[in-house]
Protein backbone atom coordinates (compact mmCIF):
# COMPACT_ATOMS: atom_id res chain seq x y z
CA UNK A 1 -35.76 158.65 -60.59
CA UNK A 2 -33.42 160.89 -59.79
CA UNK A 3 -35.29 164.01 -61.21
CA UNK A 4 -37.87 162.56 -58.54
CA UNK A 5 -35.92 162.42 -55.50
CA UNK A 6 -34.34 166.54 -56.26
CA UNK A 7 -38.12 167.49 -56.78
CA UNK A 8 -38.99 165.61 -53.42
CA UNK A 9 -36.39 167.23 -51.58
CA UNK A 10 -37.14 170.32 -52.98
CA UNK A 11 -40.75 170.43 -51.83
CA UNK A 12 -40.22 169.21 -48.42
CA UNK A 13 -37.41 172.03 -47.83
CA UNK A 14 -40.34 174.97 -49.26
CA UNK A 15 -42.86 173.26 -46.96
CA UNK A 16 -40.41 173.60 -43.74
CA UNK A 17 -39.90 177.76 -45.24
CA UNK A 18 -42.88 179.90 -43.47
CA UNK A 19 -45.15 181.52 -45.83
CA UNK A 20 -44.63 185.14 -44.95
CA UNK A 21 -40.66 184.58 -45.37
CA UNK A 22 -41.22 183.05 -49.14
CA UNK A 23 -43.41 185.48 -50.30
CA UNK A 24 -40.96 187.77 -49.07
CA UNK A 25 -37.79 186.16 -50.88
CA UNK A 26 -40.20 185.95 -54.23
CA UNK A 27 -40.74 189.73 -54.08
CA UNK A 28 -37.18 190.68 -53.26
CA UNK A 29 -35.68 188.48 -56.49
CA UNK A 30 -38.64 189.63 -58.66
CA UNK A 31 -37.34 193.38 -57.77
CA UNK A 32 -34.00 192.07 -58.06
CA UNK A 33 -34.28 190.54 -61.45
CA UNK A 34 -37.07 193.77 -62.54
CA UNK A 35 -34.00 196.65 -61.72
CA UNK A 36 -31.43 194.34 -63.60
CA UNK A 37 -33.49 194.25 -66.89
CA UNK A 38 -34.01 198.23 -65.98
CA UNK A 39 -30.29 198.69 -66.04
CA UNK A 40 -29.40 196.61 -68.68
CA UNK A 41 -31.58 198.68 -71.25
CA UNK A 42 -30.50 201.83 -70.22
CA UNK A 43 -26.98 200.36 -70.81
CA UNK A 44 -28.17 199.36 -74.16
CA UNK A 45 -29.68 202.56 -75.01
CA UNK A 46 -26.68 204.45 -74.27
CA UNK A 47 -24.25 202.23 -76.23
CA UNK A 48 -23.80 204.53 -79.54
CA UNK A 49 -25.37 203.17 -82.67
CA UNK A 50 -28.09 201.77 -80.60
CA UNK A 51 -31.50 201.99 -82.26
CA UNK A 52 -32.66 203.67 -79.67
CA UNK A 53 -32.14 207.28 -78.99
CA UNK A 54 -33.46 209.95 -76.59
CA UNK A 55 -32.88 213.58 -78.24
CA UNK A 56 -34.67 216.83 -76.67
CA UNK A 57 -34.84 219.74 -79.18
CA UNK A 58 -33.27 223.23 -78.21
CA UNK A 59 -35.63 225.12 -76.18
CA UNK A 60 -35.23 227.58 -79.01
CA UNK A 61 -37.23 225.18 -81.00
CA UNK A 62 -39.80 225.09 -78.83
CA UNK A 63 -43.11 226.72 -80.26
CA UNK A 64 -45.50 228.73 -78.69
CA UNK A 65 -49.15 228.52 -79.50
CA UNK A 66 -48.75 232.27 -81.22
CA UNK A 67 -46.11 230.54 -83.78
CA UNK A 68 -43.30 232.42 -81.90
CA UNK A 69 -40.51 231.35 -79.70
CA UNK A 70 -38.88 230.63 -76.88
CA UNK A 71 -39.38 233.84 -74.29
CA UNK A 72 -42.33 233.52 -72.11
CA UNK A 73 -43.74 236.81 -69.73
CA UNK A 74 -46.80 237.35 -67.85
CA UNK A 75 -48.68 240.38 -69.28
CA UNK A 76 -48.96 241.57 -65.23
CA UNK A 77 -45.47 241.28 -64.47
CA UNK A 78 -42.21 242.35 -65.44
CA UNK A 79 -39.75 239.71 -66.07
CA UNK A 80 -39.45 237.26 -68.76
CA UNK A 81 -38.30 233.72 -68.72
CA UNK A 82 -37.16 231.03 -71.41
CA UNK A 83 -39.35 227.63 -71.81
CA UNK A 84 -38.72 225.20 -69.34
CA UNK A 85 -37.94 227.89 -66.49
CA UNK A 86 -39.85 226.84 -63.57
CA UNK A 87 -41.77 230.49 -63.51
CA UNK A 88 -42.65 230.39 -67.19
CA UNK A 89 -44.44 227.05 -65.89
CA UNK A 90 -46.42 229.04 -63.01
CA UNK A 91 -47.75 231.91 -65.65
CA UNK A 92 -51.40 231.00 -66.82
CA UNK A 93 -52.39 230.71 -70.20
CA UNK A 94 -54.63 233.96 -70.31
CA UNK A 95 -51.66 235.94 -68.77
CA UNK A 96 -48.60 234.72 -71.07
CA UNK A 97 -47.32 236.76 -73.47
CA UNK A 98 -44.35 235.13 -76.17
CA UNK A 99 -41.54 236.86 -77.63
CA UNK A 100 -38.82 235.07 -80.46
CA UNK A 101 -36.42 236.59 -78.30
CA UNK A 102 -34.47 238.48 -75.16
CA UNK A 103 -34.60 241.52 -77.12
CA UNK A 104 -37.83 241.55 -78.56
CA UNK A 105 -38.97 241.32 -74.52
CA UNK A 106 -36.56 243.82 -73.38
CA UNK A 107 -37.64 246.19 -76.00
CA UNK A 108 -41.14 245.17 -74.44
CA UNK A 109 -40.11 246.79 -70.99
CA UNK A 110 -39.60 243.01 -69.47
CA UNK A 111 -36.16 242.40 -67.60
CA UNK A 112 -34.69 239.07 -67.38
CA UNK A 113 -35.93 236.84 -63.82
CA UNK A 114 -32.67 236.42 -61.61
CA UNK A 115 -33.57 232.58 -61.48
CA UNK A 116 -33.44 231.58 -65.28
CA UNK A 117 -30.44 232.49 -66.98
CA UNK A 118 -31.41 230.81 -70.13
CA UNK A 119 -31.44 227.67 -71.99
């Protein structure tokens, strides 16, 4: 009976809440509750030993199609750029050319782009 009565009060105290304002309070502790679960599994996934692990290999690793490595230039222009450097992204396919390394592209005539240092 007393299960009853909470329920009872319960459901006349929703009925008195407008609609718009519970739907609103349901979506703000469903984001609420969404961003906690978020956080706590990036804290997790930090804690060392955890199973899970987020490694990115050395952009030296990084293979071009050509089997060679990490020096990108455009076969029109006259700098190079490492992987990942936001104007190796902007030089198209047909245009790239890929050197295993800074010297191999300076002995190419190619200079080093002011905005990519390296990796």
């Amino acid at each position: 009976m007393i299960i009853a009565g909470v329920y009872q009060k319960c459901k006349d105290g929703i009925e008195r809440v407008p609609r718009d304002v519970l739907s609103l309070g349901v979506l703000v502790l469903a984001s609420c509750f969404s961003f906690g679960l978020g956080y706590l599994a990036g804290l997790d996934a930090a804690v060392e030993g955890s199973k899970v692990s987020i490694e990115q290999a050395p952009l030296s690793e990084v293979g071009a199609p050509d089997g060679s490595t990490g020096i990108v230039a455009s076969k029109n222009g006259t700098k190079y750029y490492f992987f990942g450097c936001a104007g190796a992204d902007r030089i198209s396919e047909a245009n790239r050319v890929y050197f295993p390394s800074p010297a191999a592209a300076a002995a190419a005539g190619y200079a080093p782009a002011a905005n990519c240092t390296g990796p």
